[in-house]
N, C-alpha and C. Protein backbone atom coordinates (compact mmCIF):
# COMPACT_ATOMS: atom_id res chain seq x y z
N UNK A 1 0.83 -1.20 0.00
CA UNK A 1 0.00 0.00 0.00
C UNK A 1 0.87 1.26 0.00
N UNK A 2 1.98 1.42 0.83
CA UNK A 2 2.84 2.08 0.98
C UNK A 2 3.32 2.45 -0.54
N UNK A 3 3.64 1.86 -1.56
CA UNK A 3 4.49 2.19 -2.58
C UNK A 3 3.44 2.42 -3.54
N UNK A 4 2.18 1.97 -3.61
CA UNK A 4 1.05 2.41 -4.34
C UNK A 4 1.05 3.69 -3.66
N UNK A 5 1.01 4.27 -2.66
CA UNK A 5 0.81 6.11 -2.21
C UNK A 5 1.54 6.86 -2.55
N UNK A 6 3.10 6.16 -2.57
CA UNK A 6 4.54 7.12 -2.64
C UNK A 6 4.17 7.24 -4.45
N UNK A 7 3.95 6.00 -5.11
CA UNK A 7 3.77 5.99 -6.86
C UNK A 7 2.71 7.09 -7.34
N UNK A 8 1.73 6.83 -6.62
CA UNK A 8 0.49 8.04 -6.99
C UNK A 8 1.01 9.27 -6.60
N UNK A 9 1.77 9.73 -5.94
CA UNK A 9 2.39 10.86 -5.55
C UNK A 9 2.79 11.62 -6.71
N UNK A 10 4.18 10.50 -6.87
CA UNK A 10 4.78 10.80 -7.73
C UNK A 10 4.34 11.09 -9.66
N UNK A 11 3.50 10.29 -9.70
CA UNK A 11 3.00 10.48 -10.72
C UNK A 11 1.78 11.58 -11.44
N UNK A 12 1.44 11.82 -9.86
CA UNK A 12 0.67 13.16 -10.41
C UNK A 12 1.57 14.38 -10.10
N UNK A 13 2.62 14.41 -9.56
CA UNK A 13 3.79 15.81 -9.53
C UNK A 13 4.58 15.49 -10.68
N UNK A 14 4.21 14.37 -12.08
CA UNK A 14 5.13 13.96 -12.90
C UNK A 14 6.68 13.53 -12.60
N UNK A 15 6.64 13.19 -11.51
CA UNK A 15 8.21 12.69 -11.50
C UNK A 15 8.34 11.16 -11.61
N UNK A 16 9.92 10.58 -11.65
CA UNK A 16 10.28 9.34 -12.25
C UNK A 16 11.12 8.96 -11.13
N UNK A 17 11.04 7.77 -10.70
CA UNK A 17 12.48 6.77 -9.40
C UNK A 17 13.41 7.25 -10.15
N UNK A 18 14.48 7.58 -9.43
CA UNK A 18 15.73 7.65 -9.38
C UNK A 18 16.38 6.35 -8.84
N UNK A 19 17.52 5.74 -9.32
CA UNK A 19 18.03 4.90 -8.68
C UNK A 19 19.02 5.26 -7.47
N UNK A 20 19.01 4.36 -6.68
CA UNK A 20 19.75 4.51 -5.12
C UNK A 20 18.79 5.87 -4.21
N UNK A 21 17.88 5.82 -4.34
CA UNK A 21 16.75 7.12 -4.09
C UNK A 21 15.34 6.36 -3.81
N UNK A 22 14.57 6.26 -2.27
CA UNK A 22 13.39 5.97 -2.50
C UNK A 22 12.29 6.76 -2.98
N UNK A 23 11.51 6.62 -3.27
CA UNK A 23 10.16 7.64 -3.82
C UNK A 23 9.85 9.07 -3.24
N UNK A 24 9.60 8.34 -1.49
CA UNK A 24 9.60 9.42 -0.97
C UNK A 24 10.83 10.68 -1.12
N UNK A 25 11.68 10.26 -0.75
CA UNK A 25 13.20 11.12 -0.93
C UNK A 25 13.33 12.14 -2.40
N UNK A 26 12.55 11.51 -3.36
CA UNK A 26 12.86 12.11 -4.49
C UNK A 26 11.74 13.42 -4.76
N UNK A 27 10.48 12.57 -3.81
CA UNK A 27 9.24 13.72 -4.50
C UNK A 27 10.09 15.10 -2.70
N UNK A 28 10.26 14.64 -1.82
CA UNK A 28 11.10 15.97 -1.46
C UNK A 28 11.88 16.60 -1.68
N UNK A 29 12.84 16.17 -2.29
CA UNK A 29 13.99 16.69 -3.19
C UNK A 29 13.56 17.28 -4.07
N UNK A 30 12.44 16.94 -4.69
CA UNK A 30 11.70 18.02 -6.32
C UNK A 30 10.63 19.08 -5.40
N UNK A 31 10.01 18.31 -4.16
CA UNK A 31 9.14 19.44 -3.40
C UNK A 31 10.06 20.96 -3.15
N UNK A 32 11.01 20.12 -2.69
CA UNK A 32 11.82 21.39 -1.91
C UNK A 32 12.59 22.46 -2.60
N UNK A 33 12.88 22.37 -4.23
CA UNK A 33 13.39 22.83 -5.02
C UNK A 33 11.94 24.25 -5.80
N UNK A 34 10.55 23.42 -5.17
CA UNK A 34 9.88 24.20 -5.76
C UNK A 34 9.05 25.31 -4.94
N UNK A 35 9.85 25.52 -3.72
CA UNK A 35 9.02 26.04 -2.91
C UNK A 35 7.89 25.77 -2.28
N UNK A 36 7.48 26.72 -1.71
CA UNK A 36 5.91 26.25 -0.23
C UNK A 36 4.89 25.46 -1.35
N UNK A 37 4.02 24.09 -0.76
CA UNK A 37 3.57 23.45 -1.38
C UNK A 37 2.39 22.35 -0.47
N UNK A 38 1.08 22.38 -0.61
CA UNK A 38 0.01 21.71 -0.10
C UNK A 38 -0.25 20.27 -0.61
N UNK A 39 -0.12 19.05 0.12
CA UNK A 39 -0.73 17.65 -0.52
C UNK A 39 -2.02 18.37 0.68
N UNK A 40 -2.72 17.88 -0.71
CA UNK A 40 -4.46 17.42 0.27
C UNK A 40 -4.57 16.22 0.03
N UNK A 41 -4.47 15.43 0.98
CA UNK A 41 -4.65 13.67 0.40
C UNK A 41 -6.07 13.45 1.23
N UNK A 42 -7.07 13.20 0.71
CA UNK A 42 -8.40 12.82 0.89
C UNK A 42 -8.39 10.80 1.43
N UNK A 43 -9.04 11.43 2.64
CA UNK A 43 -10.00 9.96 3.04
C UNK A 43 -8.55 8.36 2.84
N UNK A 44 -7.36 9.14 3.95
CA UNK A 44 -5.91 8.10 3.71
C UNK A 44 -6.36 7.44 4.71
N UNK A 45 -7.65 7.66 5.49
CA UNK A 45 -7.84 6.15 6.77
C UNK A 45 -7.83 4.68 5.79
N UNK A 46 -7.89 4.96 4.53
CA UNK A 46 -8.49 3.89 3.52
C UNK A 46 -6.96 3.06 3.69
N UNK A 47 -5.76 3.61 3.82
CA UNK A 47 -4.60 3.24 3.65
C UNK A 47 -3.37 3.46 4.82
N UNK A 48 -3.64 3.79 5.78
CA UNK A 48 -3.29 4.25 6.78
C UNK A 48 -1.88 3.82 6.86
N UNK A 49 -1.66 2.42 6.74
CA UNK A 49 0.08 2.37 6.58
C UNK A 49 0.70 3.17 5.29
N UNK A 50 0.44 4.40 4.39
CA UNK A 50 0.31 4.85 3.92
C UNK A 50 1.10 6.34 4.88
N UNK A 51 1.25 6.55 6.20
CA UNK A 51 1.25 7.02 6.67
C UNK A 51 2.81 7.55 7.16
N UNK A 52 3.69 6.61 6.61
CA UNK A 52 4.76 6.40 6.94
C UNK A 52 5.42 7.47 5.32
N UNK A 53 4.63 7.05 4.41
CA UNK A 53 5.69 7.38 3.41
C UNK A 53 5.37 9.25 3.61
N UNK A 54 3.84 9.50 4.27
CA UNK A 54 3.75 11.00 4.20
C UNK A 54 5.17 11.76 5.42
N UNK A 55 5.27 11.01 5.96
CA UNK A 55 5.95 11.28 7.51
C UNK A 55 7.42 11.80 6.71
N UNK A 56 7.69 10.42 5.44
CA UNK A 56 9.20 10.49 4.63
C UNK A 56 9.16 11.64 3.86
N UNK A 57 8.04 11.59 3.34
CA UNK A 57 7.98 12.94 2.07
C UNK A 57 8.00 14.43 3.22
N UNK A 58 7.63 14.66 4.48
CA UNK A 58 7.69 16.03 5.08
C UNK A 58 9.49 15.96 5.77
N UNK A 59 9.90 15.07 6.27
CA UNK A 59 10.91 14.77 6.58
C UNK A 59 12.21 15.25 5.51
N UNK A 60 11.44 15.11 4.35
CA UNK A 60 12.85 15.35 3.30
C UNK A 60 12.20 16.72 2.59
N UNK A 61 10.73 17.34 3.14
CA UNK A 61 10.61 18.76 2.22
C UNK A 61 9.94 19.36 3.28
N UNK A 62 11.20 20.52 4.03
CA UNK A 62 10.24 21.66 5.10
C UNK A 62 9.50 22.34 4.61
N UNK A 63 9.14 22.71 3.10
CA UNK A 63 8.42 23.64 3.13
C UNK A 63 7.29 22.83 2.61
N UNK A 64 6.86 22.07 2.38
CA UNK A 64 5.87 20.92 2.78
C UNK A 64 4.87 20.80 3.59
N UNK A 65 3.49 21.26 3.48
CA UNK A 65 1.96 20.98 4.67
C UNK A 65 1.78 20.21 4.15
N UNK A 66 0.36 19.32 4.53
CA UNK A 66 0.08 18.58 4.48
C UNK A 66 -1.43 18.74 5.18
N UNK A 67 -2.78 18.55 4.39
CA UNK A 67 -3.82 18.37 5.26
C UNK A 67 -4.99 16.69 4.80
N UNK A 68 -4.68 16.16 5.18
CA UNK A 68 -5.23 14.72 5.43
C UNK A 68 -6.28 14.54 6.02
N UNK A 69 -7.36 14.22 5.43
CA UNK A 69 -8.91 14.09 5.70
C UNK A 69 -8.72 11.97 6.12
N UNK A 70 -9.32 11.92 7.39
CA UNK A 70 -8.80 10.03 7.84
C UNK A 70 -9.57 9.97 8.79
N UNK A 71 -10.30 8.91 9.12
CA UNK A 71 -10.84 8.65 10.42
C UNK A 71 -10.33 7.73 11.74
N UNK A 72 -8.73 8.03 11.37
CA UNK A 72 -7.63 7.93 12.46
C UNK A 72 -6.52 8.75 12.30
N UNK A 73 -6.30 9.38 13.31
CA UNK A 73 -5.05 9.82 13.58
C UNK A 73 -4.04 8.88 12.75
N UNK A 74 -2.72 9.80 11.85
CA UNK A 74 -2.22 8.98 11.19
C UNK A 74 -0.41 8.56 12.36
N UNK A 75 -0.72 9.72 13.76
CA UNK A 75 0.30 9.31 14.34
C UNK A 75 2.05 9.20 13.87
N UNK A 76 2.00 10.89 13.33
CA UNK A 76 3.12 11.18 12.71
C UNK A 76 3.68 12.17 13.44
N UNK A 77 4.66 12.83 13.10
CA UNK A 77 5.38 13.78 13.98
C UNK A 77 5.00 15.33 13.39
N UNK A 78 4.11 16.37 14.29
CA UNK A 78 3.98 17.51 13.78
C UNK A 78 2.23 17.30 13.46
N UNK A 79 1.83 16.06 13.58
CA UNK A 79 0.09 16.23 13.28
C UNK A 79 -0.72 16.77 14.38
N UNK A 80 -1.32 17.45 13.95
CA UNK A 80 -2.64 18.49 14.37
C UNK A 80 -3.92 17.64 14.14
N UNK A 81 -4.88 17.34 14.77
CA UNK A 81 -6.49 16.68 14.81
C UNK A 81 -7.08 17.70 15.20
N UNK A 82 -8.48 17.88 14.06
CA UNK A 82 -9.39 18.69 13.67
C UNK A 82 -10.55 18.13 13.55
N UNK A 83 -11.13 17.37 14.62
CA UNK A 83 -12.25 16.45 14.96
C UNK A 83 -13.33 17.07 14.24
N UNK A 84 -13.97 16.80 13.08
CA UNK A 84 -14.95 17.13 12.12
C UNK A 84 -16.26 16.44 13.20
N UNK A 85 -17.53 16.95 13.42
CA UNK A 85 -18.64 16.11 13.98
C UNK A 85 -19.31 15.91 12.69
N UNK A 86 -20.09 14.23 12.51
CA UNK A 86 -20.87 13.81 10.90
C UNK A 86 -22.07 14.96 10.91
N UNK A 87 -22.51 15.21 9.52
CA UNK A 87 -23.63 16.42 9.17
C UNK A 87 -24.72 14.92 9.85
N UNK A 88 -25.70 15.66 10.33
CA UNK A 88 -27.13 15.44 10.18
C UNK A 88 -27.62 14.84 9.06
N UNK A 89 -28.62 13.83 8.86
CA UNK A 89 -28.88 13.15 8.42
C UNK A 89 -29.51 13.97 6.85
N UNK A 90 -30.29 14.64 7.60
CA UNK A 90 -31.19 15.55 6.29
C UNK A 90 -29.75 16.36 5.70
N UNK A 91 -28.92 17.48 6.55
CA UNK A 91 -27.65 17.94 6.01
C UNK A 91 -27.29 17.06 4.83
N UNK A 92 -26.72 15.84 5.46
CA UNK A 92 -25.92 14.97 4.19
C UNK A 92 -26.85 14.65 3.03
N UNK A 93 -27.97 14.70 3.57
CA UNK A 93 -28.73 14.04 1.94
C UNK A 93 -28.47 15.33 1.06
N UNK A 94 -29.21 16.37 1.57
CA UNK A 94 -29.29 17.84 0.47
C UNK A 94 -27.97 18.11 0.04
N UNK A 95 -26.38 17.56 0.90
CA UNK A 95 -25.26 18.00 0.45
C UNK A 95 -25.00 17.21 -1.06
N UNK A 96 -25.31 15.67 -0.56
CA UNK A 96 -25.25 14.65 -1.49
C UNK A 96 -25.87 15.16 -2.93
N UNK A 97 -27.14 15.65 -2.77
CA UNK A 97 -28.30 15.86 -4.01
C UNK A 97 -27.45 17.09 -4.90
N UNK A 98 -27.21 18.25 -3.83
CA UNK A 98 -26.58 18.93 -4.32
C UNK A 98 -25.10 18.83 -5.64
N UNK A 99 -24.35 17.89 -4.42
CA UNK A 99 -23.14 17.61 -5.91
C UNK A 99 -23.41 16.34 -6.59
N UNK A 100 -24.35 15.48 -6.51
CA UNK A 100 -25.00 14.93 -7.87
C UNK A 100 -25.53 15.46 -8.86
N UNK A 101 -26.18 17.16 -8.53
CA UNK A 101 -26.87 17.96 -9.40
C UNK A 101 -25.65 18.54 -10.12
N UNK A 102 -24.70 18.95 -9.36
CA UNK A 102 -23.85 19.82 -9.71
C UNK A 102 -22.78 18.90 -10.88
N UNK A 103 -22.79 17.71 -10.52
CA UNK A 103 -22.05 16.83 -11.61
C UNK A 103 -22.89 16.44 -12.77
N UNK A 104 -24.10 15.96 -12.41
CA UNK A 104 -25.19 15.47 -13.73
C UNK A 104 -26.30 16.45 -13.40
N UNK A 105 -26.85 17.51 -14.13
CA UNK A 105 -27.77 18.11 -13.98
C UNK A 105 -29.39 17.24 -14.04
N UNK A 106 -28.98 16.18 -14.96
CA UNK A 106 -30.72 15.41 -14.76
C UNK A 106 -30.74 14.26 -13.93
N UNK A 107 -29.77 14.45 -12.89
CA UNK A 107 -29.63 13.67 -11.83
C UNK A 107 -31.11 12.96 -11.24
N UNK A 108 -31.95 14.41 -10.50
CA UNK A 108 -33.08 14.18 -9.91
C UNK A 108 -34.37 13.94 -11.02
């Protein structure tokens, strides 16, 4: 799971392995060359040992945030928890209807 996260990383910042270089190491080495820079990685409770390679990628790029939507603490060094409470039942439906409309208009 780990090298499927570090690969998807890498492949949407377009970069390539380097040899004698792990994944992580390289997308900080290209992070850090490009200045201040946001991963939003959505819903990583799905992958949570996943958690290690984010820890490698901030480790090798300070100017590097990071905000991670998970329904566990990913138990890294420097994480902040921002306890979201679930919408209301009626909330989530109209949110739901809403970006089904907003993606297919003849949704409803």
């Amino acid at each position: 799971m780990q090298i499927l996260v570090a690969s998807a990383l890498a492949q949407a910042l377009g970069i390539q392995q380097v040899a004698n270089r792990t994944i992580p190491e390289v997308i900080g080495d290209y992070l850090q060359q490009s200045g201040p820079f946001l991963f939003v990685l959505d819903n990583l409770s799905r992958c949570c040992p996943a958690a290690s390679v984010v820890a490698e990628i901030l480790t090798a790029c300070s100017t590097l945030k990071v905000l991670v939507t998970s329904r566990e603490c990913l138990r890294i060094y420097g994480e902040q928890e921002f306890p979201v409470a679930p919408l209301a039942q009626d909330s989530a439906v109209q949110l739901f209807v809403q970006r089904a409309i907003a993606a297919r208009p003849n949704f409803y």
